[in-house]
N, C-alpha and C. Protein backbone atom coordinates (compact mmCIF):
# COMPACT_ATOMS: atom_id res chain seq x y z
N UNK A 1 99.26 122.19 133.46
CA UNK A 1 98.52 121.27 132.64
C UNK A 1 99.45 120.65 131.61
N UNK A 2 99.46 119.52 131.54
CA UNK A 2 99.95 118.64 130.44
C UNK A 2 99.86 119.07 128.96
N UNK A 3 100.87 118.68 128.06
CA UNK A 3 100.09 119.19 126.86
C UNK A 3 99.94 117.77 126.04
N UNK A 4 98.95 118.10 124.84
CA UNK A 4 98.36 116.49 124.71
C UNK A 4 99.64 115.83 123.60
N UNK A 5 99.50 114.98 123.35
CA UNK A 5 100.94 114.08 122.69
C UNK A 5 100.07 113.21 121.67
N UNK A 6 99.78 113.33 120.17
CA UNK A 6 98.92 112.86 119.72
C UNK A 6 100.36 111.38 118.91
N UNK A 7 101.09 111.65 118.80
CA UNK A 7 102.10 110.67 118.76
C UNK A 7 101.65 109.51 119.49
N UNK A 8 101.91 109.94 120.74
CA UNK A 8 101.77 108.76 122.09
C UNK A 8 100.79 108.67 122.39
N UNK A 9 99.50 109.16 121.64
CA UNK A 9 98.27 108.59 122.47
C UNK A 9 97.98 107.46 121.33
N UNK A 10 98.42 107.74 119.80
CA UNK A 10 98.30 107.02 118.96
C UNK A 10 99.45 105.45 118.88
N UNK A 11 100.29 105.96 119.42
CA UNK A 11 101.30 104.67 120.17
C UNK A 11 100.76 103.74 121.13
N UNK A 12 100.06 104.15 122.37
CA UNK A 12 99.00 103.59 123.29
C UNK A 12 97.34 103.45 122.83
N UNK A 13 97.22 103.32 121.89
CA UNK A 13 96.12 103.05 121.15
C UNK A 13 96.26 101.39 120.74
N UNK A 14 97.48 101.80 119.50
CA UNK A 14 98.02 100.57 118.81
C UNK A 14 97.98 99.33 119.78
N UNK A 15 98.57 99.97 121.39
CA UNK A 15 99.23 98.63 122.12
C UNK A 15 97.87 98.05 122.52
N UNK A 16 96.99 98.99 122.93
CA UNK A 16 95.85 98.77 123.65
C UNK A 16 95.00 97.69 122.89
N UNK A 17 95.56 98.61 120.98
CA UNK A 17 94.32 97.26 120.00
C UNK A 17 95.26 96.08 120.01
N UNK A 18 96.61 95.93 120.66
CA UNK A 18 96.99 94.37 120.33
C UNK A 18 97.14 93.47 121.69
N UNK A 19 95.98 94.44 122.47
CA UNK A 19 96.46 93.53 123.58
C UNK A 19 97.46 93.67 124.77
N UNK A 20 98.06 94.98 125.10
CA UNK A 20 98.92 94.93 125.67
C UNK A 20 100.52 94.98 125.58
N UNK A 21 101.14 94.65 126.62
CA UNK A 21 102.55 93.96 126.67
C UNK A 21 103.60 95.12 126.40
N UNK A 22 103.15 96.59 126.09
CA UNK A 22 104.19 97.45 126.08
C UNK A 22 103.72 98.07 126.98
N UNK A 23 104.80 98.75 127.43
CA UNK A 23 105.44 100.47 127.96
C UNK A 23 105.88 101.23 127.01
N UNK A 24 105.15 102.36 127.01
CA UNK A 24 105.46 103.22 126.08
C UNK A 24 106.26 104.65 127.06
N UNK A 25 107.35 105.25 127.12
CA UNK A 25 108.11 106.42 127.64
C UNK A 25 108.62 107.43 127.09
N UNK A 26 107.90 108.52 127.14
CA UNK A 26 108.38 109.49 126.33
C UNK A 26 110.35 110.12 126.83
N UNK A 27 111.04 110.03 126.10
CA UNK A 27 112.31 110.24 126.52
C UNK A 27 113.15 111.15 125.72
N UNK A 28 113.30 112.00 125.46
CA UNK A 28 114.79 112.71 124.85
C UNK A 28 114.39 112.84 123.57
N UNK A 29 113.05 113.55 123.49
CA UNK A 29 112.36 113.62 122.10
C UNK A 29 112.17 112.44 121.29
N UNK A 30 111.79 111.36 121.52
CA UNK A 30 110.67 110.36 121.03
C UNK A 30 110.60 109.37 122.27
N UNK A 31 110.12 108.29 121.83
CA UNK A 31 109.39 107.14 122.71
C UNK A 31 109.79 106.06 122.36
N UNK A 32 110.18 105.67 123.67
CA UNK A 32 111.10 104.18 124.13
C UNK A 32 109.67 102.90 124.11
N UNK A 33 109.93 102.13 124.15
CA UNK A 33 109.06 100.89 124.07
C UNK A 33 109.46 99.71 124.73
N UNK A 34 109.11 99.29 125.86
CA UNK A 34 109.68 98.28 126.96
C UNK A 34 108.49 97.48 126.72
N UNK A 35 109.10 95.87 126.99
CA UNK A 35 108.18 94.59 127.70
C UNK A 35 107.65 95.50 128.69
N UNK A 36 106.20 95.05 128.70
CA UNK A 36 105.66 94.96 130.06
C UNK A 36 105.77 94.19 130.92
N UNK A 37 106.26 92.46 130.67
CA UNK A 37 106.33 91.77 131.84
C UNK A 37 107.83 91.73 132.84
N UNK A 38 108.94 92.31 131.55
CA UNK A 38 110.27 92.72 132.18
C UNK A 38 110.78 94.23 132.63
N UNK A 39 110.12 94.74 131.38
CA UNK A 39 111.35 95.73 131.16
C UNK A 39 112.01 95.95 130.94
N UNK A 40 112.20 95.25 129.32
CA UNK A 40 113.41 94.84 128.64
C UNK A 40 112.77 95.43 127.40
N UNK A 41 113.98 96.57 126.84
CA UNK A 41 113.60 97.35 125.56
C UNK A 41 113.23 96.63 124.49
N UNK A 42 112.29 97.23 123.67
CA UNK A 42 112.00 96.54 122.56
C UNK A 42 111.87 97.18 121.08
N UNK A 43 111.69 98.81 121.47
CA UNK A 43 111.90 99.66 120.38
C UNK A 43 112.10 101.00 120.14
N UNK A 44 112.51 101.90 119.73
CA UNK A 44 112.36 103.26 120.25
C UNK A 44 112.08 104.41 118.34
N UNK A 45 110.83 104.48 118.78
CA UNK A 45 110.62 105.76 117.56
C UNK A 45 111.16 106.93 117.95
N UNK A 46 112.15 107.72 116.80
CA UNK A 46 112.07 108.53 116.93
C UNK A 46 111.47 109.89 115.73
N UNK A 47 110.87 110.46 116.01
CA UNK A 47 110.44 111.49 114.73
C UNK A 47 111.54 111.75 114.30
N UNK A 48 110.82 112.51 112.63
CA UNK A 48 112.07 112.82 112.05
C UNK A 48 111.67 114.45 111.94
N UNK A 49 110.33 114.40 112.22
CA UNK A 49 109.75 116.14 111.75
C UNK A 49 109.50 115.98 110.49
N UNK A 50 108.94 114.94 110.02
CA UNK A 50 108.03 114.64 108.62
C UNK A 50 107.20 114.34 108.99
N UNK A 51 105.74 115.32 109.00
CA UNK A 51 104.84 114.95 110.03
C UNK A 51 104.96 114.12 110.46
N UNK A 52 104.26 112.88 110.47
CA UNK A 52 104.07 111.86 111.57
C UNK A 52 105.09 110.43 111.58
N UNK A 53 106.55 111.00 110.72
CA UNK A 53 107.25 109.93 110.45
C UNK A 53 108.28 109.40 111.74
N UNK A 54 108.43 108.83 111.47
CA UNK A 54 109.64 108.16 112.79
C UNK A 54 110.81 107.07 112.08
N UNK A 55 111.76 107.22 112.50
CA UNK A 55 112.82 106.61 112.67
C UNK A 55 113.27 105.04 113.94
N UNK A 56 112.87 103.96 113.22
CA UNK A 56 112.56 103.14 114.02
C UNK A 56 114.26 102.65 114.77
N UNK A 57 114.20 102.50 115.73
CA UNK A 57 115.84 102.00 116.76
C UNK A 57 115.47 100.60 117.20
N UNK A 58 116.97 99.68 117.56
CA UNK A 58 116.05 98.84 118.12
C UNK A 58 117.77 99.21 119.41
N UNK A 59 117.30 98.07 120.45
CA UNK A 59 117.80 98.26 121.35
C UNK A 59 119.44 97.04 120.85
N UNK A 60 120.62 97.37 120.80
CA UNK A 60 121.45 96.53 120.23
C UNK A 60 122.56 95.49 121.26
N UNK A 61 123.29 94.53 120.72
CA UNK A 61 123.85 93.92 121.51
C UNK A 61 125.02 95.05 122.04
N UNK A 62 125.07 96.21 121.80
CA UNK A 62 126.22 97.57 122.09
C UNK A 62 125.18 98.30 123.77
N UNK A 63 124.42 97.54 124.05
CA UNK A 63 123.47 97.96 125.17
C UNK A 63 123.24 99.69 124.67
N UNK A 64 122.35 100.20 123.71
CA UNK A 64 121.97 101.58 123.24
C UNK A 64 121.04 100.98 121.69
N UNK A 65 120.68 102.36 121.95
CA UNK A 65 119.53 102.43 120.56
C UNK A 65 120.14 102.54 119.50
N UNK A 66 119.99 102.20 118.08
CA UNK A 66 120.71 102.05 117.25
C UNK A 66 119.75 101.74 115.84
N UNK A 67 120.29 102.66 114.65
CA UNK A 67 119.20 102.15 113.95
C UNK A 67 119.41 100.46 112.86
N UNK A 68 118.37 100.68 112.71
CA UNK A 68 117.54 98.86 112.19
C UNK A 68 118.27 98.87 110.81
N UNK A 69 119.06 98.25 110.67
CA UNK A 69 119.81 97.65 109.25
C UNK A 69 121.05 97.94 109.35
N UNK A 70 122.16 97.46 108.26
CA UNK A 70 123.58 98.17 107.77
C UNK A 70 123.63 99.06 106.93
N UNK A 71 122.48 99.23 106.76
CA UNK A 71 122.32 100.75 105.24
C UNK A 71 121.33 101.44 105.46
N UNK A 72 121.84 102.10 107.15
CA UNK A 72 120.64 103.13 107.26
C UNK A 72 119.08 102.66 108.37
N UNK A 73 118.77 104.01 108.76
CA UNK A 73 117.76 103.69 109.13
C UNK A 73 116.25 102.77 108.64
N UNK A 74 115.59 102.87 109.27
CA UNK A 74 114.39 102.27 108.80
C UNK A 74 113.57 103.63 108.90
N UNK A 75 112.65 104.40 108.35
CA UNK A 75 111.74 105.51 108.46
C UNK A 75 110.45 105.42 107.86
N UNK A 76 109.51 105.29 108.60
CA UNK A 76 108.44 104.97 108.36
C UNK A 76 107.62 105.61 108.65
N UNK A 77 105.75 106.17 108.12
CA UNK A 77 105.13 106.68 109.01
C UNK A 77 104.50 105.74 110.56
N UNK A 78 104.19 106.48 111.44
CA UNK A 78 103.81 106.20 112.22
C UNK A 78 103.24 104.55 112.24
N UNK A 79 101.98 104.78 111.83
CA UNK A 79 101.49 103.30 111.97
C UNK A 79 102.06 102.11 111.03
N UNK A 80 102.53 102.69 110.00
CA UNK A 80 103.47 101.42 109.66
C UNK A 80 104.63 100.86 110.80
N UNK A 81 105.36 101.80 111.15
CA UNK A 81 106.51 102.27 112.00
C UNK A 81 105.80 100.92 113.31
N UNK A 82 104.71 101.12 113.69
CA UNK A 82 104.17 100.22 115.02
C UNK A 82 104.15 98.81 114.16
N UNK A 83 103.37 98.79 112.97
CA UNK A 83 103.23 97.31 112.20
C UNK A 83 104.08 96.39 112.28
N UNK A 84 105.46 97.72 111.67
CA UNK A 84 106.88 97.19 111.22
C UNK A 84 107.44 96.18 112.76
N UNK A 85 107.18 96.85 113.80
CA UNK A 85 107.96 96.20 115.20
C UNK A 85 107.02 95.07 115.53
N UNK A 86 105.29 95.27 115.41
CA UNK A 86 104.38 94.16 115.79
C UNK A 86 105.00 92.86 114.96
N UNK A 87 105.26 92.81 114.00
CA UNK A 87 105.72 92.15 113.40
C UNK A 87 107.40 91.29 112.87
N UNK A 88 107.98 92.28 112.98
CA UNK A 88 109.24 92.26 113.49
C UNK A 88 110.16 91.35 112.48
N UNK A 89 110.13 91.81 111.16
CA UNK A 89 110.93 90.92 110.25
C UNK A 89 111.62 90.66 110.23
N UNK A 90 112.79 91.24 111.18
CA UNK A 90 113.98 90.63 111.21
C UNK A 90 114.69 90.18 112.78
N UNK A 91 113.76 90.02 112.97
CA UNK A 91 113.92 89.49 114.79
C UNK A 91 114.57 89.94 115.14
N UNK A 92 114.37 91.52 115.80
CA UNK A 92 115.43 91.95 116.39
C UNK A 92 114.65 92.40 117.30
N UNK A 93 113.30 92.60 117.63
CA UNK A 93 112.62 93.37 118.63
C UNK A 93 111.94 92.57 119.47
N UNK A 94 111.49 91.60 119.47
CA UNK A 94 111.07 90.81 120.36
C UNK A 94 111.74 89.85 121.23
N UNK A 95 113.35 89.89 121.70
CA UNK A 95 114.03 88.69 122.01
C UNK A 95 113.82 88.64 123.49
């Protein structure tokens, strides 16, 4: 039996209330985030083990995950963490 992933059901929630357009993959202790119409990365949380915080990556021109700024990660809780990419202030996740 599976065990339940309240992370990723709350990750596939988010996509579900916007409509779509991700893949969500659990991978190497957090979750990758692909286009749905390619398959072309778009974000990858990873926890930090602050309850429900994550460490947002984006996918870089170095082809690997990498975190979001020159001074450091981005760490956010969870649903900000989804806001932060729906939104995407610094255009790096939607290209």
């Amino acid at each position: 039996m599976r065990k339940s992933d309240p992370l990723l059901a709350r990750i596939e929630a988010f996509n579900q209330a916007q409509e779509g357009g991700v893949i969500v993959r659990r991978a190497k202790g957090g979750y990758s985030l692909f286009g749905e119409e390619y398959g072309t990365p778009v974000a990858r949380l990873r926890p930090t083990g602050n309850g429900d915080e994550v460490e947002v990556l984006w996918w870089s021109h170095r082809d690997k995950w990498e975190p979001v700024g020159e001074f450091g990660g981005v760490i956010l809780p969870l649903d900000d963490a989804l806001e932060y990419i729906a939104e995407d202030p610094l255009g790096c996740f939607w290209i």
